[in-house]
C-alpha atoms as a PDB file:
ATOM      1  CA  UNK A   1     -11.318  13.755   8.911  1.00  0.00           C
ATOM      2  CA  UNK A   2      -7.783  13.700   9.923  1.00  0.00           C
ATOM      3  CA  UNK A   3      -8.500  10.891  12.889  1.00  0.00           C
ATOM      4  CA  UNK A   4     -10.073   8.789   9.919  1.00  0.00           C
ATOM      5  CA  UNK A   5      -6.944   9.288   7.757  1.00  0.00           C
ATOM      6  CA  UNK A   6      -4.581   8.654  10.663  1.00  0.00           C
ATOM      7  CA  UNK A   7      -6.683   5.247  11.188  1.00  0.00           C
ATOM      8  CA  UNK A   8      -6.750   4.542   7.367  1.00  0.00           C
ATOM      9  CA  UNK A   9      -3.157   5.160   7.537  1.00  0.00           C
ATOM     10  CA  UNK A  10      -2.670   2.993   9.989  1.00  0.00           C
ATOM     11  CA  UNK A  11      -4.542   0.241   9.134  1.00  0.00           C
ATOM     12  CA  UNK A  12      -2.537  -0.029   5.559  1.00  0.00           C
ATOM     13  CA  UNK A  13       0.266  -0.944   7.688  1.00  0.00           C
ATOM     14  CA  UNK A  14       3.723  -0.061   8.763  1.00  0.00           C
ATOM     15  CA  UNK A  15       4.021   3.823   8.980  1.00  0.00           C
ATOM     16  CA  UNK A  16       6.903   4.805   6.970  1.00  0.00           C
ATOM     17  CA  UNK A  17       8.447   7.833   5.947  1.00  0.00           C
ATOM     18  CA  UNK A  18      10.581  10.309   7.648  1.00  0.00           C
ATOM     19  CA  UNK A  19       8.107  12.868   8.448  1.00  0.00           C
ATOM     20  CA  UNK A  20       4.091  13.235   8.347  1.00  0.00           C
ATOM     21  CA  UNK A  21       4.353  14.507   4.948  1.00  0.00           C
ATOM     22  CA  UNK A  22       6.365  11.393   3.323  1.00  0.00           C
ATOM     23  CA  UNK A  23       4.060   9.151   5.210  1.00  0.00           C
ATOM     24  CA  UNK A  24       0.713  10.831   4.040  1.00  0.00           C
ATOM     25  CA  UNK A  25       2.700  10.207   0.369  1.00  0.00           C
ATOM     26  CA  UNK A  26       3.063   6.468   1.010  1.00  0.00           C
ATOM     27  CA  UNK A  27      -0.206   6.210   2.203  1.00  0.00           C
ATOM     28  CA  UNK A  28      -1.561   7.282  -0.825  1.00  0.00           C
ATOM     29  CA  UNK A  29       0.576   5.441  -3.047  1.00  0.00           C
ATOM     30  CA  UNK A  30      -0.754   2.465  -1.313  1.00  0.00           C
ATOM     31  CA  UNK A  31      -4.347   3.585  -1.028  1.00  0.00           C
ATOM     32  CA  UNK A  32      -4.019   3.640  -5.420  1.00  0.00           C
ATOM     33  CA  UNK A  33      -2.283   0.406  -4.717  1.00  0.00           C
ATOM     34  CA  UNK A  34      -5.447  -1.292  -3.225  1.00  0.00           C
ATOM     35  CA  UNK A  35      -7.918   0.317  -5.151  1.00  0.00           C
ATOM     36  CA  UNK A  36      -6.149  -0.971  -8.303  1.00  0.00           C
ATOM     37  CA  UNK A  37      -6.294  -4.392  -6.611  1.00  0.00           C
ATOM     38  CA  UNK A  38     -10.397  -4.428  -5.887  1.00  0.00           C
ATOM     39  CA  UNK A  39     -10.568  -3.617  -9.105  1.00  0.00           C
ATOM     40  CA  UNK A  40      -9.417  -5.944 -10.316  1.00  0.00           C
ATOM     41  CA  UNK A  41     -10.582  -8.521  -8.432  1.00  0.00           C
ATOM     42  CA  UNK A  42     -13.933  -7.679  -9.331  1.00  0.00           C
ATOM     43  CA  UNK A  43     -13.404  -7.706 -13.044  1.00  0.00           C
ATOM     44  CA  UNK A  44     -12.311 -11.045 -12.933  1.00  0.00           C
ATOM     45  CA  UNK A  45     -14.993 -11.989 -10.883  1.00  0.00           C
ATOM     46  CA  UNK A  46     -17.926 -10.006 -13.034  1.00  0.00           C
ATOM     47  CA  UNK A  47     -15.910 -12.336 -16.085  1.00  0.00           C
ATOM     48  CA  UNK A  48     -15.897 -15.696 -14.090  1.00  0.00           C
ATOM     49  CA  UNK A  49     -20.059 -15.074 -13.413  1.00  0.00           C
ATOM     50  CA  UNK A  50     -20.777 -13.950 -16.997  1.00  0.00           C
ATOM     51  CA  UNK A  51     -18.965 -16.656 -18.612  1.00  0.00           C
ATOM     52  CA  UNK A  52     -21.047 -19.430 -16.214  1.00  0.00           C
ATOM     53  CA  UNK A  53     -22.456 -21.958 -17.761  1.00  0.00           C
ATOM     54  CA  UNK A  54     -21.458 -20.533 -21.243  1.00  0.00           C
ATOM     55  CA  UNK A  55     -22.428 -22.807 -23.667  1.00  0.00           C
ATOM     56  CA  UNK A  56     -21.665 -22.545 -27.973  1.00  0.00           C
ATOM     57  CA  UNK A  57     -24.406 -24.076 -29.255  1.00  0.00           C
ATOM     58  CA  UNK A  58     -23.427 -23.683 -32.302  1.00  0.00           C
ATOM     59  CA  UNK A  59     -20.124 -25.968 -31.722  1.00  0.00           C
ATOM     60  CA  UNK A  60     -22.553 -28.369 -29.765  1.00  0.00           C
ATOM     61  CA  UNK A  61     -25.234 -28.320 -33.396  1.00  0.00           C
ATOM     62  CA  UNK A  62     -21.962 -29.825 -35.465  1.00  0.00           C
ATOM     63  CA  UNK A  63     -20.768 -32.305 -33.510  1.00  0.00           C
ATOM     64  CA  UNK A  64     -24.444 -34.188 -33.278  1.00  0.00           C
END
């Protein structure tokens, strides 16, 4: 577990921090940071599919 943290770490980019400790800190508060982010991203998506093709009819019924 601690090799897939280091890479997880890693892979969120520069490591900063001081010590281990700070930088296990910042990688957390950036972990939140990208789950926020996917989030969402796939809100706005699920909105931008649901809303396809949305049509009023009843708007379209009054102007005819």
């Amino acid at each position: 577990m601690n090799k897939i943290w280091r890479i997880w770490a890693k892979a969120l980019g520069q490591k900063d921090g001081s010590n281990d400790r700070e930088s296990d800190i910042i990688a957390c508060i950036r972990t939140i940071i990208l789950i926020t982010y996917m989030v969402t991203n796939v809100a706005i998506v699920a909105n931008a599919v649901r809303h396809w093709n949305n049509i009023n009819y009843t708007q379209t019924e009054q102007l005819k």
